[in-house]
C-alpha atoms as a PDB file:
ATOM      1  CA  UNK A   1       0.000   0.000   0.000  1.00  0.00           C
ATOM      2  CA  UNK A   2       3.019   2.025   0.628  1.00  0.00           C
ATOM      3  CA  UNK A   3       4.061   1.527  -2.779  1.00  0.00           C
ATOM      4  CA  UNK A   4       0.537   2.702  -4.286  1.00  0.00           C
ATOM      5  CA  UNK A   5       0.382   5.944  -2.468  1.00  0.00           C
ATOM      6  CA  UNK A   6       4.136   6.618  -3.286  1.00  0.00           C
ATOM      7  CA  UNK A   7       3.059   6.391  -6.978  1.00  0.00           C
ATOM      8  CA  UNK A   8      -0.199   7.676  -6.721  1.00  0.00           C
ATOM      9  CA  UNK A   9       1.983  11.397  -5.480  1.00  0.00           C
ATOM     10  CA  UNK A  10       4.756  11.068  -7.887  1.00  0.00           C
ATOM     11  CA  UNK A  11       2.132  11.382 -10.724  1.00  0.00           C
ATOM     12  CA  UNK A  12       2.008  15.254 -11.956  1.00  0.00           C
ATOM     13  CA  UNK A  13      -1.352  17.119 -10.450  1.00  0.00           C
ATOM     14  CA  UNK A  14      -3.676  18.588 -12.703  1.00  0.00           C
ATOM     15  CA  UNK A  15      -5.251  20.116 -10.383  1.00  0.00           C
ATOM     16  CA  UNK A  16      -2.585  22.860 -10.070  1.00  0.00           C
ATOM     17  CA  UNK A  17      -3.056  24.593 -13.120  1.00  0.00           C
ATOM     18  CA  UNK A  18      -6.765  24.517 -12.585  1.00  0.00           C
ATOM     19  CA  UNK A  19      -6.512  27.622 -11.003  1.00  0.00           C
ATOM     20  CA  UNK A  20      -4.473  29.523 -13.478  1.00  0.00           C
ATOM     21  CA  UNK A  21      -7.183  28.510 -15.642  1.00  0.00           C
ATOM     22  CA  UNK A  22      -9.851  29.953 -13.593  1.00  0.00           C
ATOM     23  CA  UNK A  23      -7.814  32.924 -12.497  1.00  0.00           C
ATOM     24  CA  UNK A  24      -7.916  33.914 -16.362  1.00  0.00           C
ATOM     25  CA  UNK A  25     -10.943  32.802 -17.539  1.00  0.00           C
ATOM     26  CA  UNK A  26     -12.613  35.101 -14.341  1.00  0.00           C
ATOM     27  CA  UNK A  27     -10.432  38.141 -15.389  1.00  0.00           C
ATOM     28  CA  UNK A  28     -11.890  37.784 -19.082  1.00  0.00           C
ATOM     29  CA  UNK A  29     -15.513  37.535 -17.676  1.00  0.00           C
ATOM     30  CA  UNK A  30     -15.032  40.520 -15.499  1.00  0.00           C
ATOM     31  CA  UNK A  31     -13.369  42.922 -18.066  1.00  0.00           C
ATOM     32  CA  UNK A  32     -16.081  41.952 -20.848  1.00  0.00           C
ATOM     33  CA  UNK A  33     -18.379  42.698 -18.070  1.00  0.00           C
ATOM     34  CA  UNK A  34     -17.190  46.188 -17.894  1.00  0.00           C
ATOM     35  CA  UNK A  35     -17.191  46.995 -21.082  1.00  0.00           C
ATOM     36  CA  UNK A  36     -20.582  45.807 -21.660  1.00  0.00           C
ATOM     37  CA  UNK A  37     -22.147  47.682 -19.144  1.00  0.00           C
ATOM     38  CA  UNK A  38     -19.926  51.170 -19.541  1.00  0.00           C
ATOM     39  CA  UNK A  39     -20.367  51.051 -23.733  1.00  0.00           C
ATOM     40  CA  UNK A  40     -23.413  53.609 -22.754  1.00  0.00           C
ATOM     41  CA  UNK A  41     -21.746  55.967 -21.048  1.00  0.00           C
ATOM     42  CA  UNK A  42     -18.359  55.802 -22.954  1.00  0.00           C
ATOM     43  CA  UNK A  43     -20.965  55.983 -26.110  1.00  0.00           C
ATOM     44  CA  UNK A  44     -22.498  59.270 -24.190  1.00  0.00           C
ATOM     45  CA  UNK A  45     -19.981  60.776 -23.734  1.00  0.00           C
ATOM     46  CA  UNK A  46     -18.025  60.545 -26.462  1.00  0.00           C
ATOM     47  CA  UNK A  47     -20.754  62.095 -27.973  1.00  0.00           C
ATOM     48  CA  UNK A  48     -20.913  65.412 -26.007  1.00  0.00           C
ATOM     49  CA  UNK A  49     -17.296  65.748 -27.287  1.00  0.00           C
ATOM     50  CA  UNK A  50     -18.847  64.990 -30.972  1.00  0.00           C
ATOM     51  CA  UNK A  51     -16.394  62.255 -31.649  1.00  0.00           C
ATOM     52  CA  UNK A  52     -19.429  60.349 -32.729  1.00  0.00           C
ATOM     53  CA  UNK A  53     -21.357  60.956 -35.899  1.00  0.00           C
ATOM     54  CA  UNK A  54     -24.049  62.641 -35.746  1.00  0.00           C
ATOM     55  CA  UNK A  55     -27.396  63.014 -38.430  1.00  0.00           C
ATOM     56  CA  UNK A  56     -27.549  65.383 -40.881  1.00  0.00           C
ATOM     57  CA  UNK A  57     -30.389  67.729 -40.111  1.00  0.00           C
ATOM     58  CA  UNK A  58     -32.625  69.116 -43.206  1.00  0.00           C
ATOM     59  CA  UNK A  59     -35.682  70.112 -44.831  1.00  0.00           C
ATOM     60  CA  UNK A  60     -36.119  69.534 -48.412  1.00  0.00           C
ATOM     61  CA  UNK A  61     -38.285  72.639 -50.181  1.00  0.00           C
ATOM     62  CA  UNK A  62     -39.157  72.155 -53.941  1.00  0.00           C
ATOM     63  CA  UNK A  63     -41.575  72.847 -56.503  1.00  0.00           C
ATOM     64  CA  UNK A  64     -43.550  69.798 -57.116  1.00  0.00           C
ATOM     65  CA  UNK A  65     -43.149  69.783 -60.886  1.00  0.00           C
ATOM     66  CA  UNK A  66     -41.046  72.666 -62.709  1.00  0.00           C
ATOM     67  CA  UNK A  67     -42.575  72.164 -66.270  1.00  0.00           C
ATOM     68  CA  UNK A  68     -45.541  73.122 -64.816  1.00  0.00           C
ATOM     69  CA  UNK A  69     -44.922  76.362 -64.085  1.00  0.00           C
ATOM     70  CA  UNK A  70     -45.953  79.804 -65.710  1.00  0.00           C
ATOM     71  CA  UNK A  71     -43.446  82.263 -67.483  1.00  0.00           C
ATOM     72  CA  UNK A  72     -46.637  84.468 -68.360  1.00  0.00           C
ATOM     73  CA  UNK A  73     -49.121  85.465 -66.121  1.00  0.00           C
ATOM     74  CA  UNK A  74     -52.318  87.588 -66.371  1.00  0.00           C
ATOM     75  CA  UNK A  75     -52.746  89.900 -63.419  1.00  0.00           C
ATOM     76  CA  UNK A  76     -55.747  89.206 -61.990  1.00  0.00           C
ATOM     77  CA  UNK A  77     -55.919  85.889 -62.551  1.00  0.00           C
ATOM     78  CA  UNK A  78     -55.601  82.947 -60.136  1.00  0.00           C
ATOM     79  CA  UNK A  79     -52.402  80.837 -60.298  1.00  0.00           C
ATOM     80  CA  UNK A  80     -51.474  77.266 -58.955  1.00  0.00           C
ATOM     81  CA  UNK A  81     -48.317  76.625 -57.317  1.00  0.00           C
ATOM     82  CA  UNK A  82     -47.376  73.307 -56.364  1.00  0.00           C
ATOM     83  CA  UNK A  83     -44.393  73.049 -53.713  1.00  0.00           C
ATOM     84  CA  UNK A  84     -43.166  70.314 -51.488  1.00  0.00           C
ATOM     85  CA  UNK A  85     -41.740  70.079 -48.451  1.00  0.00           C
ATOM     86  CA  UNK A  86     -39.837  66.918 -46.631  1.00  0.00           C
ATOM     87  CA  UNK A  87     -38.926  66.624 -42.918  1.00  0.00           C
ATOM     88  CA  UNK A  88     -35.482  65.234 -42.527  1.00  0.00           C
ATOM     89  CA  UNK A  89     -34.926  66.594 -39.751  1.00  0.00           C
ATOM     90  CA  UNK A  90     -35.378  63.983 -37.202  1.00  0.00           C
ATOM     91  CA  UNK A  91     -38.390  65.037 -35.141  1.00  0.00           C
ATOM     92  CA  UNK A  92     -41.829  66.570 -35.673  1.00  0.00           C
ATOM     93  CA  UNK A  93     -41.620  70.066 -37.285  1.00  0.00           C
ATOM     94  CA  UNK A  94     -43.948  72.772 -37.388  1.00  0.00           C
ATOM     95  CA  UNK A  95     -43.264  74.995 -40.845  1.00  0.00           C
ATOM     96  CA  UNK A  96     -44.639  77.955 -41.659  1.00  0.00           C
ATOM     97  CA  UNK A  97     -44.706  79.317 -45.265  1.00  0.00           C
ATOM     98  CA  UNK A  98     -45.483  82.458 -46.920  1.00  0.00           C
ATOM     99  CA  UNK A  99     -45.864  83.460 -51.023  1.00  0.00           C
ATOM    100  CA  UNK A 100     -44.962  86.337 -52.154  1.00  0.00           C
ATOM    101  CA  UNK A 101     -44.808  88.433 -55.930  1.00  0.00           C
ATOM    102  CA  UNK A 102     -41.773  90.424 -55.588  1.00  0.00           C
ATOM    103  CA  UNK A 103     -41.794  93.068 -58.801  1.00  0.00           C
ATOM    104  CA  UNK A 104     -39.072  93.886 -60.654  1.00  0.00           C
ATOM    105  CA  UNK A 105     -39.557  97.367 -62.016  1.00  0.00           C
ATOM    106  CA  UNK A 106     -40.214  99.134 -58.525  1.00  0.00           C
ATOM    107  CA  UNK A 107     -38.877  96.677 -55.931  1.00  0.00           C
ATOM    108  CA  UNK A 108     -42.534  96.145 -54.179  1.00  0.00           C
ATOM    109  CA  UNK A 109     -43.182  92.837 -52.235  1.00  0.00           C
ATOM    110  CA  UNK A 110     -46.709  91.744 -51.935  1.00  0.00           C
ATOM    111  CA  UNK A 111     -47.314  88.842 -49.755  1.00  0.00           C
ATOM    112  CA  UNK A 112     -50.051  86.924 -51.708  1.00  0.00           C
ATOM    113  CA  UNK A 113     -50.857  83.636 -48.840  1.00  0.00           C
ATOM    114  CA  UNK A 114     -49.892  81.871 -46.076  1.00  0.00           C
ATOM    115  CA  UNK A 115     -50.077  78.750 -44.166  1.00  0.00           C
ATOM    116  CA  UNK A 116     -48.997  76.646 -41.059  1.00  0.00           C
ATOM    117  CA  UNK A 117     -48.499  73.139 -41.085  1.00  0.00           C
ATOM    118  CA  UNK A 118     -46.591  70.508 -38.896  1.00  0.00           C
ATOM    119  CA  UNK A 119     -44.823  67.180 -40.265  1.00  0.00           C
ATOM    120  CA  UNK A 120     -43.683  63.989 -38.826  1.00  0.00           C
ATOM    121  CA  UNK A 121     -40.048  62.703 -39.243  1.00  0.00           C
ATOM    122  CA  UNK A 122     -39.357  61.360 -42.646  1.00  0.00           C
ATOM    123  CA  UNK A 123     -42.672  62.735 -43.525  1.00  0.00           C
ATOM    124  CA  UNK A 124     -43.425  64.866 -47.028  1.00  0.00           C
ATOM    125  CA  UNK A 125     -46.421  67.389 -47.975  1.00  0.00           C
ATOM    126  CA  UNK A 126     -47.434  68.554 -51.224  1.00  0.00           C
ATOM    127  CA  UNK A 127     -49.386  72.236 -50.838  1.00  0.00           C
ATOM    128  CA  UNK A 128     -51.171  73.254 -53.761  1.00  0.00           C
ATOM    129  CA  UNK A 129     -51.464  76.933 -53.554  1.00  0.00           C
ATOM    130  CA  UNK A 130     -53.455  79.607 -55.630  1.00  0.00           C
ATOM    131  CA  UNK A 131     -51.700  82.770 -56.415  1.00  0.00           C
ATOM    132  CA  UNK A 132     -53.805  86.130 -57.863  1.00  0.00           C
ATOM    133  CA  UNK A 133     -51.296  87.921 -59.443  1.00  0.00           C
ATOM    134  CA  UNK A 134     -51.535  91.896 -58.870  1.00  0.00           C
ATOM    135  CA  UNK A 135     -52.532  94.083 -61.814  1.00  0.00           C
ATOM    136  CA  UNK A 136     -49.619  95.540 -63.138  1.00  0.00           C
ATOM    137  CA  UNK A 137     -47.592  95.403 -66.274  1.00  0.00           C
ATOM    138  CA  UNK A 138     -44.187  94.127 -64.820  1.00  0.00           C
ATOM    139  CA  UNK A 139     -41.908  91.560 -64.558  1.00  0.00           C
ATOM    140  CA  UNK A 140     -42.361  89.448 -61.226  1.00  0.00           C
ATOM    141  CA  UNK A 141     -40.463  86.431 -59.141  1.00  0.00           C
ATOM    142  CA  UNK A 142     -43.282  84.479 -57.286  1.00  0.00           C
ATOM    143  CA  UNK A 143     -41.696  83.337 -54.570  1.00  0.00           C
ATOM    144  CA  UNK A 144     -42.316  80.916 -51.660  1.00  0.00           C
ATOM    145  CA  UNK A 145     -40.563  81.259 -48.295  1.00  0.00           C
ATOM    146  CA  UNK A 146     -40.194  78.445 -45.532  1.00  0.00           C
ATOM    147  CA  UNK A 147     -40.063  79.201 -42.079  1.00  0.00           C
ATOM    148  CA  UNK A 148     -39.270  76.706 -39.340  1.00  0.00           C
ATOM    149  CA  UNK A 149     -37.524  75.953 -35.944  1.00  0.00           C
ATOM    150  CA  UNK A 150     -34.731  73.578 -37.011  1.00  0.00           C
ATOM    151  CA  UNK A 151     -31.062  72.515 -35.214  1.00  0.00           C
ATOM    152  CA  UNK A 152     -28.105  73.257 -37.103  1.00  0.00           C
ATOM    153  CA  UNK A 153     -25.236  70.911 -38.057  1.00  0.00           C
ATOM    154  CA  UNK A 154     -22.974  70.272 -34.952  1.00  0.00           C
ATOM    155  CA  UNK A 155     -25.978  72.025 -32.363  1.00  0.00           C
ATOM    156  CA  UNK A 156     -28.020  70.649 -30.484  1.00  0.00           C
ATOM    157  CA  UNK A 157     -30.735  73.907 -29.515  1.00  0.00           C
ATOM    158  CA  UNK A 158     -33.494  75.114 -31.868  1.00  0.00           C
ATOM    159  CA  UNK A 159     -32.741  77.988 -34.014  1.00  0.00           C
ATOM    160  CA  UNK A 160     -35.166  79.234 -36.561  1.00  0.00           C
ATOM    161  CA  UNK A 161     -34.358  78.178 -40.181  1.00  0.00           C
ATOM    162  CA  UNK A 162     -36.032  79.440 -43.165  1.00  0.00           C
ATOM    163  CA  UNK A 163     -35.451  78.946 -46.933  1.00  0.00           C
ATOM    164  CA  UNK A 164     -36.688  79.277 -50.279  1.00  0.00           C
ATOM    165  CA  UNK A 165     -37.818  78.705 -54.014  1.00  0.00           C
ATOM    166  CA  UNK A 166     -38.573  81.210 -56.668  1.00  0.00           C
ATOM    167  CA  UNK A 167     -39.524  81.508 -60.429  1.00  0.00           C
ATOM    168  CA  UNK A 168     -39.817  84.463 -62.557  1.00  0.00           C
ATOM    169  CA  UNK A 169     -42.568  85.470 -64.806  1.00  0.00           C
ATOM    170  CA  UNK A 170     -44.158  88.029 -67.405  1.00  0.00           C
ATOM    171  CA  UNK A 171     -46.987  89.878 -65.795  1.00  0.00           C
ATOM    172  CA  UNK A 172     -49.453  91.209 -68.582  1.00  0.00           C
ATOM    173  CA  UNK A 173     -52.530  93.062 -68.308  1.00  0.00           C
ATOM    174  CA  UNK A 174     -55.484  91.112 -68.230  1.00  0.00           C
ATOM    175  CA  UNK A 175     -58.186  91.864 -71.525  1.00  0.00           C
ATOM    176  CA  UNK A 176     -60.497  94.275 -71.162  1.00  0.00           C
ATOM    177  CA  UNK A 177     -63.952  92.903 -71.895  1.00  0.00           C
ATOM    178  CA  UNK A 178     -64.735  95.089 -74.707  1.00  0.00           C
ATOM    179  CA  UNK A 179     -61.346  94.154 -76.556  1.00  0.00           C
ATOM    180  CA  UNK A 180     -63.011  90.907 -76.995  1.00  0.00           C
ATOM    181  CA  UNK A 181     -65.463  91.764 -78.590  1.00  0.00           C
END
């Protein structure tokens, strides 16, 4: 029996290393422990120092379909505008837009309509508009002007944003009723 036992402890242990093993294997658990749980607030953070990218902010203003539009236009008559706008800028937006005829002999500005609407994210609205066209012989740029409270590239507080689209056209005088004749 002497013999047996003297074997039995010259025989290398195993269990030795086992802890090594365990020592590492718990270190590797704990660190990817960490970093799971602090990716938030590293991820925070590094975005108050805007290391992180960040969206880009806009709103799209267009006319709906340029063919469409008039290069002539008798005063007095009503005209259709058709503009869109597109929210891209991450939240619900409230716009508010205004048309104008600015002429170009005299400088005059006439606001013509207005309007108020609010858009989802992502979300697009086609206004069709009617524009009566003052009576005067001149040349004119109908214009339509976009108000809203936007943030600005690389901000993060509201700031009000506005924009615009324009097209020029021949204002002529309407007929007179007994030219028609």
């Amino acid at each position: 029996m002497e013999r047996q036992t003297k074997i039995l402890n010259n025989r290398p242990s195993r269990h030795i290393k086992l802890p090594g093993y365990m020592l590492i294997l718990c270190s590797v658990v704990i660190v990817s422990a960490v970093v799971c749980m602090s990716q938030t607030a590293i991820a925070q953070q590094m975005d108050r120092w805007r290391l992180l990218p960040r969206p880009e902010r806009c709103t799209e203003l267009y006319f709906t379909d340029l063919r469409s539009l008039p290069t002539s236009v008798k005063a007095g008559t009503v005209q259709h505008i058709l503009f869109t706008v597109h929210n891209s800028e991450y939240r619900k937006t409230t716009y508010h837009y205004k048309l104008a005829v600015n002429l170009a002999n005299n400088g005059a500005k006439i606001q013509v309509g207005d309007g108020l609407f609010t858009l989802a994210a992502n979300d697009a609205r086609t206004l069709h508009q009617t524009v009566t066209v003052p009576l005067l012989n001149s040349r004119a740029l109908i214009s339509v002007v976009l108000d809203y409270q936007g943030i600005v590239a690389g901000d993060d507080a509201l700031s009000l944003e506005g924009q615009s689209i324009d097209f020029w056209a021949d204002i002529t005088q309407k007929p007179n009723h007994k030219d028609a004749l």
